[in-house]
C-alpha atoms as a PDB file:
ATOM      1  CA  UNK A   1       3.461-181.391 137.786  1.00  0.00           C
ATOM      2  CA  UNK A   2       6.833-182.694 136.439  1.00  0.00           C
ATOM      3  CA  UNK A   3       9.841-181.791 137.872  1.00  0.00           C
ATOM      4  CA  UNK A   4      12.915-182.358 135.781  1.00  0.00           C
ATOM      5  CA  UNK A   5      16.148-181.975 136.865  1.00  0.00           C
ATOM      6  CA  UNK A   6      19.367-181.687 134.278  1.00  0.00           C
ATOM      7  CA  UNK A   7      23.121-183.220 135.294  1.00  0.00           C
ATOM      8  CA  UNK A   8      26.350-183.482 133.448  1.00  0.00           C
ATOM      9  CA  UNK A   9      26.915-180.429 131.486  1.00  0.00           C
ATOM     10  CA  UNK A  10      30.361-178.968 131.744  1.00  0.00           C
ATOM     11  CA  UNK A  11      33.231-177.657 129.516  1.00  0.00           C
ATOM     12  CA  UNK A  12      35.401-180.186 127.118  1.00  0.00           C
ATOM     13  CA  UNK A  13      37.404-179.833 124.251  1.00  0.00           C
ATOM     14  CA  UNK A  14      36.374-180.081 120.340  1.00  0.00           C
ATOM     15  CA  UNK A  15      36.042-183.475 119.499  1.00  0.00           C
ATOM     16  CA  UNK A  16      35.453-184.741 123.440  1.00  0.00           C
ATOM     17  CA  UNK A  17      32.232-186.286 124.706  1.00  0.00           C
ATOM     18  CA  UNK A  18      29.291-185.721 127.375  1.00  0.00           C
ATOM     19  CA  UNK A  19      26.441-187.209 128.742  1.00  0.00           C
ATOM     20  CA  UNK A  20      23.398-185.416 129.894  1.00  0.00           C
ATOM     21  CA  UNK A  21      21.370-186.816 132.273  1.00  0.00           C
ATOM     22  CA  UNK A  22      17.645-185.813 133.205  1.00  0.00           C
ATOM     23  CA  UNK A  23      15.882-187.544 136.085  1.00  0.00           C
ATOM     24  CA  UNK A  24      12.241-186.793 136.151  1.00  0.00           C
ATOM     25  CA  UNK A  25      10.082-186.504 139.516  1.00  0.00           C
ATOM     26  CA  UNK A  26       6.999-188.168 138.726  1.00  0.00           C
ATOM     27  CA  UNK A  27       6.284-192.051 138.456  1.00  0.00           C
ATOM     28  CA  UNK A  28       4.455-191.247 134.992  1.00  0.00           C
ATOM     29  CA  UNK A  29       7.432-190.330 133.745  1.00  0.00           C
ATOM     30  CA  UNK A  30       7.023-193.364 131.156  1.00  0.00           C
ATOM     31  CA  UNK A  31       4.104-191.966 129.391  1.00  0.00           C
ATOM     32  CA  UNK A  32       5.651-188.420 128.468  1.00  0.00           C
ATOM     33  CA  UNK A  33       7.608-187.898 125.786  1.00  0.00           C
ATOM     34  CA  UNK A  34      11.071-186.421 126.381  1.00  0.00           C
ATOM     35  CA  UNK A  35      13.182-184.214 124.654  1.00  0.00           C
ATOM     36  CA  UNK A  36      16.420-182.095 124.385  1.00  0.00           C
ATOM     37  CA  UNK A  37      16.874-178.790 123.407  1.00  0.00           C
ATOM     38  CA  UNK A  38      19.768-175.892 123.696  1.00  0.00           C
ATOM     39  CA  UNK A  39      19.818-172.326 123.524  1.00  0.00           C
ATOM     40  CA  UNK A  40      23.053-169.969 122.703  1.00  0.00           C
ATOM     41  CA  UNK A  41      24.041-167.134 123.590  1.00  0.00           C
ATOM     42  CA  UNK A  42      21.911-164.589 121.528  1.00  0.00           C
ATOM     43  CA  UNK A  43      19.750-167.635 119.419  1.00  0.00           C
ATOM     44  CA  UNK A  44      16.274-168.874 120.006  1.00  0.00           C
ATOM     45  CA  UNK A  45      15.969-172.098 121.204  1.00  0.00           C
ATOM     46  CA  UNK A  46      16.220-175.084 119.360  1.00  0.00           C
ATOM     47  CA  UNK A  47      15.072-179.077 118.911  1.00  0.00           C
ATOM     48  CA  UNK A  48      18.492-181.310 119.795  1.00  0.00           C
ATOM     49  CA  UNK A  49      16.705-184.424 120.130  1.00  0.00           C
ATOM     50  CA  UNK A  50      13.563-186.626 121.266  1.00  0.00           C
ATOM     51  CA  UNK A  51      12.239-190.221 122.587  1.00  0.00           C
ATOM     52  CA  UNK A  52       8.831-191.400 122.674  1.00  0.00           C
ATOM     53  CA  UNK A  53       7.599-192.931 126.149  1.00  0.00           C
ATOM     54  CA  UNK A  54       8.721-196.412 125.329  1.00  0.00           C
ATOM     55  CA  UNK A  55      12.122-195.664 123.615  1.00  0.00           C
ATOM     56  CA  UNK A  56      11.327-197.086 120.202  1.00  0.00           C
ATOM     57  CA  UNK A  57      11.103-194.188 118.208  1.00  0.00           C
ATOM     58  CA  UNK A  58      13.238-191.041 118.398  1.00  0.00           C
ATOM     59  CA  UNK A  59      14.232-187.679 116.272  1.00  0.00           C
ATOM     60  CA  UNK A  60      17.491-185.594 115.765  1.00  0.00           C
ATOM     61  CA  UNK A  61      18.256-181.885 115.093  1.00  0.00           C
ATOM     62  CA  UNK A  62      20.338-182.211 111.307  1.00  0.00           C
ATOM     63  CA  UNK A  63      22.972-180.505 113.375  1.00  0.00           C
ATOM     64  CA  UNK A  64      23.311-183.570 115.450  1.00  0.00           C
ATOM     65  CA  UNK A  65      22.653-186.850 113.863  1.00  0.00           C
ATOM     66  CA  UNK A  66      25.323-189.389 114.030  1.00  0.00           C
ATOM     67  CA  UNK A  67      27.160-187.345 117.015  1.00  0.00           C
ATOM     68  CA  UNK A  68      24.371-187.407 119.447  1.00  0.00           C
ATOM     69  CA  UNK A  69      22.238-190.246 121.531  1.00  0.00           C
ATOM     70  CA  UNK A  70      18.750-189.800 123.067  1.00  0.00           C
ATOM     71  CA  UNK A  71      17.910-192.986 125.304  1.00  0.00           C
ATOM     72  CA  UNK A  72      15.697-193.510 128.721  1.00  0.00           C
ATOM     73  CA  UNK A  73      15.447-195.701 131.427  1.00  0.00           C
ATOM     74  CA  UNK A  74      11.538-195.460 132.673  1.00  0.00           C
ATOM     75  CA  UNK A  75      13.046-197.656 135.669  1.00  0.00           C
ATOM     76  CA  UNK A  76      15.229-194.722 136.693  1.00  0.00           C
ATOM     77  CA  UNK A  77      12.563-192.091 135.513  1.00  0.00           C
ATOM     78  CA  UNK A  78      15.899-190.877 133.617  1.00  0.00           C
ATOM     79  CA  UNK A  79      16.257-189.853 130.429  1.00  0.00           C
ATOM     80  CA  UNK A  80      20.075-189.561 128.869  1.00  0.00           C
ATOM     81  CA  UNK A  81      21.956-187.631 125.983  1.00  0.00           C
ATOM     82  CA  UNK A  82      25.203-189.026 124.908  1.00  0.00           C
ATOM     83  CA  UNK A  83      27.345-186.506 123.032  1.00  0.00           C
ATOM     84  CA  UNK A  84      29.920-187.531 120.748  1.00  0.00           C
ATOM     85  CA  UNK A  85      32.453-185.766 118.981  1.00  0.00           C
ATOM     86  CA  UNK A  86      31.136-182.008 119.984  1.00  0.00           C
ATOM     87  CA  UNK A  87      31.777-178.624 117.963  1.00  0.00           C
ATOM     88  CA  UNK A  88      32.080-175.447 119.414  1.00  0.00           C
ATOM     89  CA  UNK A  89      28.590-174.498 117.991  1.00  0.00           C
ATOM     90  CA  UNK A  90      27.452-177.234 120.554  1.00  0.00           C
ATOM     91  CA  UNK A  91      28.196-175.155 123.343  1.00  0.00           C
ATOM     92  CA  UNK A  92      24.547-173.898 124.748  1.00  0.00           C
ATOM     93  CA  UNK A  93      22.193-174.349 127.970  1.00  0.00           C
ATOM     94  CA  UNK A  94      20.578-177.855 127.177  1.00  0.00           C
ATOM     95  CA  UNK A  95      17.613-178.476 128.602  1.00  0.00           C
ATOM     96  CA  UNK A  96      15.425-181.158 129.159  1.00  0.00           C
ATOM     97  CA  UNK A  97      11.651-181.244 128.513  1.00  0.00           C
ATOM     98  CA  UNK A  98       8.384-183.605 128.812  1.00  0.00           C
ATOM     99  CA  UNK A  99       5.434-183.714 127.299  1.00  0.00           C
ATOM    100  CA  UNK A 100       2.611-185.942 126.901  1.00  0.00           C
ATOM    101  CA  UNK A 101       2.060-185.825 123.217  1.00  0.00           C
ATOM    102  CA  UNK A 102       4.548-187.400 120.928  1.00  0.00           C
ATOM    103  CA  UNK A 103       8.151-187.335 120.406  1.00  0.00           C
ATOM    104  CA  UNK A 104       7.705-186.130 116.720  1.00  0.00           C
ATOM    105  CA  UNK A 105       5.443-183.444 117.918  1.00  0.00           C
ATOM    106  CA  UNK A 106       8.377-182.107 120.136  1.00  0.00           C
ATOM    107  CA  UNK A 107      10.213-182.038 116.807  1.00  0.00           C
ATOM    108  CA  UNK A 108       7.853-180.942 114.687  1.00  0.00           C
ATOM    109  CA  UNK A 109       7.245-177.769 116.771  1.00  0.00           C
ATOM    110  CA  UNK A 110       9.962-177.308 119.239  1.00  0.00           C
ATOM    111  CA  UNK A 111       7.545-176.956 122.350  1.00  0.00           C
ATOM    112  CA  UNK A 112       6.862-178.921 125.605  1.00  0.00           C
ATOM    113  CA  UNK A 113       4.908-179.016 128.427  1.00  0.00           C
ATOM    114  CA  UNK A 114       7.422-179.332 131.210  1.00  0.00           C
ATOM    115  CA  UNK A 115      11.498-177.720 131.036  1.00  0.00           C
ATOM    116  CA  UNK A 116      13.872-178.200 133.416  1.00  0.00           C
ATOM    117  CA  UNK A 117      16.259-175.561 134.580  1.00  0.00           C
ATOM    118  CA  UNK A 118      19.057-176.069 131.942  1.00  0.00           C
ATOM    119  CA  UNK A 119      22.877-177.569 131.678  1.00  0.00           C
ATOM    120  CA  UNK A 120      25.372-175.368 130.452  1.00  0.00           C
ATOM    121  CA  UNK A 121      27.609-177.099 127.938  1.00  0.00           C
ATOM    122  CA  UNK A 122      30.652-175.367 126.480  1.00  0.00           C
ATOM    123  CA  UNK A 123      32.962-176.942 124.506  1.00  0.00           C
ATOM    124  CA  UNK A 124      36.488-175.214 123.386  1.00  0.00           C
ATOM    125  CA  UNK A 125      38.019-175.261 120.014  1.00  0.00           C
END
């Protein structure tokens, strides 16, 4: 069982930056996939952004590319999303997921095996 645990959400102004942090119990850590996704108020859930286990390949929501950053650290059993330049649409519960298939598969169809409990990000206009 993976235990993920999500840090760094908070409240910041249009056009401000966070980083989301997600530090993962288990030692396998490298060989799961991990992902981002965010749910607003009254929306279903949705894909922000993925990594495969070694780092080398990753996948954006549209709604993100070229303002967002998925990286890891499998030393730190830590994954990370930088957030650059943020809209008020950003603001959501992010939360961070694992799963041992691939990154594009946690794209492809929005699931994963393991969630953490969620970051609430809100960012004013």
């Amino acid at each position: 069982q993976v235990q993920l645990v999500e840090s760094g959400g908070g409240l910041v102004q249009a056009g401000g930056s966070l980083r989301l942090s997600c530090a993962a119990s288990e030692r396998t850590f490298r060989f799961y996939a991990m992902g981002w996704f965010r749910q607003a108020p009254g929306k279903e859930r949705e894909f922000v952004a993925a990594i495969s286990w070694g780092g080398a390949s990753t996948h954006y929501a549209d709604s993100v590319k070229g303002r967002f950053t998925i990286s890891r650290d499998n030393a730190k059993n830590t994954v990370y999303l930088q957030m650059n330049s943020l809209k008020p649409e950003d603001t959501a519960v992010y939360y961070c997921a694992a799963d041992p298939g691939t990154a594009q598969n946690m794209r492809v169809n929005s699931e994963a095996h393991y969630w953490g409990q969620g970051t609430q990000v809100t960012v004013s206009s």
